[in-house]
PDB file of N, CA and C in Angstrom:
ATOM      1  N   UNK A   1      -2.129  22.949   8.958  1.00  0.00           N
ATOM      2  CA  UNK A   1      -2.690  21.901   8.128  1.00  0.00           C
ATOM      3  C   UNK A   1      -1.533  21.146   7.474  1.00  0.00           C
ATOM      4  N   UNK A   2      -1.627  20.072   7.363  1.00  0.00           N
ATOM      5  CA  UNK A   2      -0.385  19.184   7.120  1.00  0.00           C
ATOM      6  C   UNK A   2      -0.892  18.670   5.567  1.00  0.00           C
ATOM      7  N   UNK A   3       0.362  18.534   4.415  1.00  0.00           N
ATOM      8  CA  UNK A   3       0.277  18.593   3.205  1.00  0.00           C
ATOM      9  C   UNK A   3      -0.889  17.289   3.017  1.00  0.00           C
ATOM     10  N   UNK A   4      -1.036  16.298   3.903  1.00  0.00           N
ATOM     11  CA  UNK A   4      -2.417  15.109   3.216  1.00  0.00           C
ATOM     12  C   UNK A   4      -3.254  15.886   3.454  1.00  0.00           C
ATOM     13  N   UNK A   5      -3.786  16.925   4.433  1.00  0.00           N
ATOM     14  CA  UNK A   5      -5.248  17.521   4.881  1.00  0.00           C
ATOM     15  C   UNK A   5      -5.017  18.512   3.296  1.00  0.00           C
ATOM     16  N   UNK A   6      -4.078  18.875   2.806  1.00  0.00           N
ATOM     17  CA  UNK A   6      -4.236  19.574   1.461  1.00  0.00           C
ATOM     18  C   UNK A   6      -4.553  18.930   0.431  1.00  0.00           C
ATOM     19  N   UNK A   7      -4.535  18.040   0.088  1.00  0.00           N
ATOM     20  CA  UNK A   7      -4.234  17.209  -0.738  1.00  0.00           C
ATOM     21  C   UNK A   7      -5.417  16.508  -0.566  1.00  0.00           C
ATOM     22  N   UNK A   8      -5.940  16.206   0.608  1.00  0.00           N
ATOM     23  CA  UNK A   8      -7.585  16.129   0.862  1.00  0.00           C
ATOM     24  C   UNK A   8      -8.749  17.174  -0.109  1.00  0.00           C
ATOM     25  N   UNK A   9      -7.940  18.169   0.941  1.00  0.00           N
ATOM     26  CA  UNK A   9      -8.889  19.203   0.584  1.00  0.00           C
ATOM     27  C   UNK A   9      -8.811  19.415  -0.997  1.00  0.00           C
ATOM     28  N   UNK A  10      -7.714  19.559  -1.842  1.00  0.00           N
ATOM     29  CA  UNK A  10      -7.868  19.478  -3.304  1.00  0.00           C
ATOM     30  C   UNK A  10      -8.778  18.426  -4.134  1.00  0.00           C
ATOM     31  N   UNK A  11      -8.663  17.318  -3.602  1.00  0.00           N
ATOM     32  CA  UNK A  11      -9.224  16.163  -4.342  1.00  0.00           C
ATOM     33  C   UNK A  11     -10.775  16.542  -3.925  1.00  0.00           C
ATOM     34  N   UNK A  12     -11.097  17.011  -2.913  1.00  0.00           N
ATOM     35  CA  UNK A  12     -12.853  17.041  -2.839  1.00  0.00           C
ATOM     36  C   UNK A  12     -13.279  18.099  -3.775  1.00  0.00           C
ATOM     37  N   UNK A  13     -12.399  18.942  -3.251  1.00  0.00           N
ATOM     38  CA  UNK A  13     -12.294  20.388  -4.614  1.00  0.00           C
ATOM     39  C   UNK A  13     -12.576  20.384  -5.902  1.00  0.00           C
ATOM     40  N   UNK A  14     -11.794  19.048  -6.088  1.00  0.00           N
ATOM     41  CA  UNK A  14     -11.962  18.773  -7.444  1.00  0.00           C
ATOM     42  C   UNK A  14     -13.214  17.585  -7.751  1.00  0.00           C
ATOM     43  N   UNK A  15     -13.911  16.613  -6.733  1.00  0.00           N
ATOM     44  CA  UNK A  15     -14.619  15.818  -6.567  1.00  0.00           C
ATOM     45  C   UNK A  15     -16.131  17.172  -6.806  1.00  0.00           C
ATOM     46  N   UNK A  16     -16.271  18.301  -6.443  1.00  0.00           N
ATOM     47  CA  UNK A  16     -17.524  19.016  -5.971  1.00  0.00           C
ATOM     48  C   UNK A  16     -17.379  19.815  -7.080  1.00  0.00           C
ATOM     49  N   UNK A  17     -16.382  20.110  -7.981  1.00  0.00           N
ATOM     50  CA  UNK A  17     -16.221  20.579  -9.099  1.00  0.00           C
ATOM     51  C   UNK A  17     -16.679  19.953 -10.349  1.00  0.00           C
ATOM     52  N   UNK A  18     -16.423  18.585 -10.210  1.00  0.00           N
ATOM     53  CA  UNK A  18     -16.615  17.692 -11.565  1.00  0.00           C
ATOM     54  C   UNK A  18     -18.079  17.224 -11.410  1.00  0.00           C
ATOM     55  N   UNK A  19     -18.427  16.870 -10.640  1.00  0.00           N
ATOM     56  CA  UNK A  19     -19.989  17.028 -10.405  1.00  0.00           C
ATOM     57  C   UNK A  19     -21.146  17.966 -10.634  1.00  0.00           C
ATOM     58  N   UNK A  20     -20.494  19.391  -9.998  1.00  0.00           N
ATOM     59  CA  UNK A  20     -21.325  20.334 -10.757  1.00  0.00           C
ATOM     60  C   UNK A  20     -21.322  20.823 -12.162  1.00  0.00           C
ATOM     61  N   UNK A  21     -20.124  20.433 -12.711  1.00  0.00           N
ATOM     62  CA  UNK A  21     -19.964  20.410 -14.247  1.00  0.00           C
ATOM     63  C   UNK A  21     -20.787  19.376 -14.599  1.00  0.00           C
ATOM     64  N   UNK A  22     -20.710  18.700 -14.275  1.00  0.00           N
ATOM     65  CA  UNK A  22     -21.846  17.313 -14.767  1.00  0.00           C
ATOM     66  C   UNK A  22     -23.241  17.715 -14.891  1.00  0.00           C
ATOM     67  N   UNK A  23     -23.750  17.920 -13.654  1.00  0.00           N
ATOM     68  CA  UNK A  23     -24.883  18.250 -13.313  1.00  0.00           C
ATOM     69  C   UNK A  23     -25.732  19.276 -14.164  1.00  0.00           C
ATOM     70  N   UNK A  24     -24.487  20.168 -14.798  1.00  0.00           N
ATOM     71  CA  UNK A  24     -25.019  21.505 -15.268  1.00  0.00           C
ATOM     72  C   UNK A  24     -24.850  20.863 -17.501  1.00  0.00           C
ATOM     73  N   UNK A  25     -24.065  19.915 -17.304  1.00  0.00           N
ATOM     74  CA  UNK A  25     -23.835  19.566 -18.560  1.00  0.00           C
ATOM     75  C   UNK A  25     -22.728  20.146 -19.516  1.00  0.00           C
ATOM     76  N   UNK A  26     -21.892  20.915 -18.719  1.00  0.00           N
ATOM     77  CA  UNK A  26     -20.974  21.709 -19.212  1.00  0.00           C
ATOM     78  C   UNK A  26     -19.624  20.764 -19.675  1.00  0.00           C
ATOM     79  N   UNK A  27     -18.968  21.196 -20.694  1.00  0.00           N
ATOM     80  CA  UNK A  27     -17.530  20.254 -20.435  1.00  0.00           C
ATOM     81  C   UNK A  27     -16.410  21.161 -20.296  1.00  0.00           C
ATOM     82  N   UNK A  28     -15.367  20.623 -19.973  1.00  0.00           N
ATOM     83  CA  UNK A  28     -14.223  21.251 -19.412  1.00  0.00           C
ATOM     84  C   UNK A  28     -14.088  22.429 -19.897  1.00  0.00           C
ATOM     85  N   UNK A  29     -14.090  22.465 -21.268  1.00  0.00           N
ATOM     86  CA  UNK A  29     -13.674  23.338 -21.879  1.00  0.00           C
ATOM     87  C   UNK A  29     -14.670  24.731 -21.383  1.00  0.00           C
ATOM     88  N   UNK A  30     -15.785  24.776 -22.018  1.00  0.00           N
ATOM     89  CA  UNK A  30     -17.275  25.196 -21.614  1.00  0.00           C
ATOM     90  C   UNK A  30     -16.814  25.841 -20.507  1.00  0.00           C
ATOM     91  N   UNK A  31     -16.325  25.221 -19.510  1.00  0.00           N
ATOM     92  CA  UNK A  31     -16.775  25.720 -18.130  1.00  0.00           C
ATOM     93  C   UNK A  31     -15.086  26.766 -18.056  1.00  0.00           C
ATOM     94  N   UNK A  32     -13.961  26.013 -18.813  1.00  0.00           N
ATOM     95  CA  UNK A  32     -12.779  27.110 -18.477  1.00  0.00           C
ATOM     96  C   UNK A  32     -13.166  28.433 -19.460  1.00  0.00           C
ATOM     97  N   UNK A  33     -13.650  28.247 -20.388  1.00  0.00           N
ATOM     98  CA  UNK A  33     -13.980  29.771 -21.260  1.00  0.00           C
ATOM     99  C   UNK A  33     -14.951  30.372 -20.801  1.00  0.00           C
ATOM    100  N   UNK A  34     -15.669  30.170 -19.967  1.00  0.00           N
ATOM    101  CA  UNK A  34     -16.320  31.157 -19.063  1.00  0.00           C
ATOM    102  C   UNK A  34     -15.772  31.804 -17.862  1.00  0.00           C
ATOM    103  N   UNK A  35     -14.966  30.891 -17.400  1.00  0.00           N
ATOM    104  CA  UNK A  35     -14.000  30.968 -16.194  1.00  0.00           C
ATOM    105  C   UNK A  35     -12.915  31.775 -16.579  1.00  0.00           C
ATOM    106  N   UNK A  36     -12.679  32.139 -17.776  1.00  0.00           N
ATOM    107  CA  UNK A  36     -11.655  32.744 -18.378  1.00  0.00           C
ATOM    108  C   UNK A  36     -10.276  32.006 -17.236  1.00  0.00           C
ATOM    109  N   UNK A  37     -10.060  31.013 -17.261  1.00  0.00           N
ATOM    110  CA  UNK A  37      -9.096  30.306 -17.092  1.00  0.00           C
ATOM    111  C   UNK A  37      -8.572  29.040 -18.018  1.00  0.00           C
ATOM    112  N   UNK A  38      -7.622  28.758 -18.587  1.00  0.00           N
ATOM    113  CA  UNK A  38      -7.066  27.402 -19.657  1.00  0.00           C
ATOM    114  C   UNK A  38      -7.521  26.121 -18.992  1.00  0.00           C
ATOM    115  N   UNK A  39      -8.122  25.806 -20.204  1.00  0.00           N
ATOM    116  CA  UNK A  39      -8.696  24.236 -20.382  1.00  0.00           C
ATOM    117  C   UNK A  39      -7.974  23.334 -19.610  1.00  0.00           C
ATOM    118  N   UNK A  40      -6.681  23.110 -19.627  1.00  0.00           N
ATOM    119  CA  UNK A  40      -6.005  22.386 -18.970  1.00  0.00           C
ATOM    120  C   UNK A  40      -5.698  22.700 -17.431  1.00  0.00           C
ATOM    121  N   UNK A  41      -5.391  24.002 -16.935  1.00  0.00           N
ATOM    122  CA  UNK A  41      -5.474  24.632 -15.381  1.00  0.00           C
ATOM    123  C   UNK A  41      -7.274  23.765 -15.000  1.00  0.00           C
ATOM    124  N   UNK A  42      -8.164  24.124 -15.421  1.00  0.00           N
ATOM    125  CA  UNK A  42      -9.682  23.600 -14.936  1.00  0.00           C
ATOM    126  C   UNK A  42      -9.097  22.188 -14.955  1.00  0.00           C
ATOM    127  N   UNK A  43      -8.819  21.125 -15.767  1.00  0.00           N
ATOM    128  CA  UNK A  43      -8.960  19.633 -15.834  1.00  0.00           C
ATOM    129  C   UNK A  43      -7.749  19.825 -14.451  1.00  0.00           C
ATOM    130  N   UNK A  44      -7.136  20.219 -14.399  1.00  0.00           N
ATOM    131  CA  UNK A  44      -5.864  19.925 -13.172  1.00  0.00           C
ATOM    132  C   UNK A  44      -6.482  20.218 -11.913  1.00  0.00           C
ATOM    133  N   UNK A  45      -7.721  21.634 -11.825  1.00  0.00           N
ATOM    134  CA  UNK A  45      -8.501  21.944 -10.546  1.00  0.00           C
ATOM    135  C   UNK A  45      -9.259  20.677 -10.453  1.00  0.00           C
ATOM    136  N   UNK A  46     -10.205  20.294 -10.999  1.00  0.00           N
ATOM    137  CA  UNK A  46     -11.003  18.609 -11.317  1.00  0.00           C
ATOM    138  C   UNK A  46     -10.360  17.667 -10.650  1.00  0.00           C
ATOM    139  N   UNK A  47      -8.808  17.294 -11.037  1.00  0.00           N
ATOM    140  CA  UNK A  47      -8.357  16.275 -10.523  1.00  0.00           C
ATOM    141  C   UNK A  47      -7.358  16.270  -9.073  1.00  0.00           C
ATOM    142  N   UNK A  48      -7.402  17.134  -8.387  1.00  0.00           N
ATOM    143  CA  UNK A  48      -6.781  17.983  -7.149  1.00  0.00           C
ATOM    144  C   UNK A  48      -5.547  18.415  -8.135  1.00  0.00           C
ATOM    145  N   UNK A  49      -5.454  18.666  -8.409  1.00  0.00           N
ATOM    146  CA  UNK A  49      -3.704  18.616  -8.938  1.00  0.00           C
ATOM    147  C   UNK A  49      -3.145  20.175  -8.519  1.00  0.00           C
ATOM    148  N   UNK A  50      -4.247  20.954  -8.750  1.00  0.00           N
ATOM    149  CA  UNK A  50      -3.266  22.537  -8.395  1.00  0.00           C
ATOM    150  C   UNK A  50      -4.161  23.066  -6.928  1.00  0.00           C
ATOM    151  N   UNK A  51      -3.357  23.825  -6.691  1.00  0.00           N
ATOM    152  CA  UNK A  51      -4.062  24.634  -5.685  1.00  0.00           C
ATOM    153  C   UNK A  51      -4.534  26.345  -6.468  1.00  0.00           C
ATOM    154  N   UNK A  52      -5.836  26.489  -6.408  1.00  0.00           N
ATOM    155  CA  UNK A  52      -6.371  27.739  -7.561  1.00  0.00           C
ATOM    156  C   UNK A  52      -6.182  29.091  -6.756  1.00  0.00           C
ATOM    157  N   UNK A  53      -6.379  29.770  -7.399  1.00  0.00           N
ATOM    158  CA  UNK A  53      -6.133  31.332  -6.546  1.00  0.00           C
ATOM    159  C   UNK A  53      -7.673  31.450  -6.350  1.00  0.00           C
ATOM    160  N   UNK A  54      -7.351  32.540  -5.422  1.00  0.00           N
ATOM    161  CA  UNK A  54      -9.302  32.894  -4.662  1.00  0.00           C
ATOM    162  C   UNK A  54      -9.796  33.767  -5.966  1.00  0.00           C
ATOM    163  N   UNK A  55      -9.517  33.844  -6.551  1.00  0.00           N
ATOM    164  CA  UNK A  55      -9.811  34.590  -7.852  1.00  0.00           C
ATOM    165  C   UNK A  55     -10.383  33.664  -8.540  1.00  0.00           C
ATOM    166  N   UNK A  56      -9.812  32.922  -9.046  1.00  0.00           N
ATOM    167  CA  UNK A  56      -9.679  31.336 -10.407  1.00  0.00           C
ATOM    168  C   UNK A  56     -11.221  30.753  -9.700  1.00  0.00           C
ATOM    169  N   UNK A  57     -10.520  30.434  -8.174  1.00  0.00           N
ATOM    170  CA  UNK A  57     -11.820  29.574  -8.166  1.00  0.00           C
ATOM    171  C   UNK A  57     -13.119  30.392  -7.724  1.00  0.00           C
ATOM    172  N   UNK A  58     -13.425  31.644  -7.239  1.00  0.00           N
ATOM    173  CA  UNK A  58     -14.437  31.976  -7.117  1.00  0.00           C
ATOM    174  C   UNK A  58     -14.817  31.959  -8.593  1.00  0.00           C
ATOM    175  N   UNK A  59     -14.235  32.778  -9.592  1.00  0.00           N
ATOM    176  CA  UNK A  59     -14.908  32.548 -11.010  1.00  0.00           C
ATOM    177  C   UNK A  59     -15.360  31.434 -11.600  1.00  0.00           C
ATOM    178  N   UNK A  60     -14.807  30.029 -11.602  1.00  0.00           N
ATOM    179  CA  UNK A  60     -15.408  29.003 -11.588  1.00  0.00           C
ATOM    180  C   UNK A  60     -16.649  28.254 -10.907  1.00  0.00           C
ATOM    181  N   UNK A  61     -16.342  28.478  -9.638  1.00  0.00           N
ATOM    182  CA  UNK A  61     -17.892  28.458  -8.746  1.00  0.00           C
ATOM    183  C   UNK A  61     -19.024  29.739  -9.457  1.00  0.00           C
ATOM    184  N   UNK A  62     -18.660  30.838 -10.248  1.00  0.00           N
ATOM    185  CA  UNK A  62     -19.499  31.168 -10.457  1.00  0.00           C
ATOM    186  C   UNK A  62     -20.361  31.191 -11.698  1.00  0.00           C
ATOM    187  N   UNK A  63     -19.251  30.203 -12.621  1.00  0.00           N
ATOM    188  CA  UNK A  63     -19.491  29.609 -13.699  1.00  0.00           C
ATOM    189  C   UNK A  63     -20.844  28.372 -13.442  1.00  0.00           C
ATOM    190  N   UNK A  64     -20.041  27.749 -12.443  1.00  0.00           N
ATOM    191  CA  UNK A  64     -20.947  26.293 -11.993  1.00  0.00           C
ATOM    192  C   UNK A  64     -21.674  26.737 -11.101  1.00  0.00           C
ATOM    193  N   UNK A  65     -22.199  27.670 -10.762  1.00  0.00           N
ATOM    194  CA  UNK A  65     -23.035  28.228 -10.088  1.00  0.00           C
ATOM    195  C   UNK A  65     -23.053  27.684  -8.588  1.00  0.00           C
ATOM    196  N   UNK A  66     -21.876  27.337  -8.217  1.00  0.00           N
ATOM    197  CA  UNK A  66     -21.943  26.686  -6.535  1.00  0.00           C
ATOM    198  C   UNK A  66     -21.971  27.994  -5.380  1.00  0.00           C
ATOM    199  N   UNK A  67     -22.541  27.553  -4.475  1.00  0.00           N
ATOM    200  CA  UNK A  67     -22.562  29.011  -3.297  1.00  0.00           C
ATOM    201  C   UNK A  67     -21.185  29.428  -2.602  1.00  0.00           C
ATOM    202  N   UNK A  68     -21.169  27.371  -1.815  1.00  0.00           N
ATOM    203  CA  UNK A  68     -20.235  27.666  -0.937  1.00  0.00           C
ATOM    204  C   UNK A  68     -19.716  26.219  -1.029  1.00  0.00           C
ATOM    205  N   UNK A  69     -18.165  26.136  -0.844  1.00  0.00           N
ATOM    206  CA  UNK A  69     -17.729  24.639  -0.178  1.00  0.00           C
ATOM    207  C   UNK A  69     -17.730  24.638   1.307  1.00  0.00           C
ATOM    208  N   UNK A  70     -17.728  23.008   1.090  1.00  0.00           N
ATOM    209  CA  UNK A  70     -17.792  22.266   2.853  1.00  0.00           C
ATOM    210  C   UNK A  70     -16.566  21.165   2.016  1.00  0.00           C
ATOM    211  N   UNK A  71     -15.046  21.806   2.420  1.00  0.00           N
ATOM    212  CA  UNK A  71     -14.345  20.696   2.070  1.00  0.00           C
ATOM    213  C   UNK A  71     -13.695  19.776   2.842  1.00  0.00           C
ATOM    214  N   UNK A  72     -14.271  19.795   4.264  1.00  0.00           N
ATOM    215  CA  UNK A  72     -13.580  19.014   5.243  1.00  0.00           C
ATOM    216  C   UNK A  72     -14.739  18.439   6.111  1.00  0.00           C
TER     217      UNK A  72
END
């Protein structure tokens, strides 16, 4: 996978993230203190900016209650 297909894949990551925060009415914060991850790491997952550990982000999907991604 070549660094734009990453960089893809982050930004939808973060596109299917900020939506289900929406959806659910949660705000950043809200959703990282459940996630037991920092307010600012979540706003950086939101905007592609980091790549999360399978840890970080399953806990967040299970915050926002998502099943599964389709990020490509």
């Amino acid at each position: 996978m070549s660094n734009k297909e990453f960089e893809k894949a982050r930004k939808a990551l973060g596109v299917k993230l900020l939506n289900a925060r929406e959806k659910l009415r949660l705000t950043q914060q809200e959703v990282a203190d459940a996630a037991n991850v920092h307010v600012n790491y979540y706003a950086r997952m939101e905007r592609g900016q980091v790549n999360p550990s399978f840890e970080k982000l399953q806990s967040v999907m299970r915050v926002l209650k998502i099943i599964s991604l389709d990020l490509f």
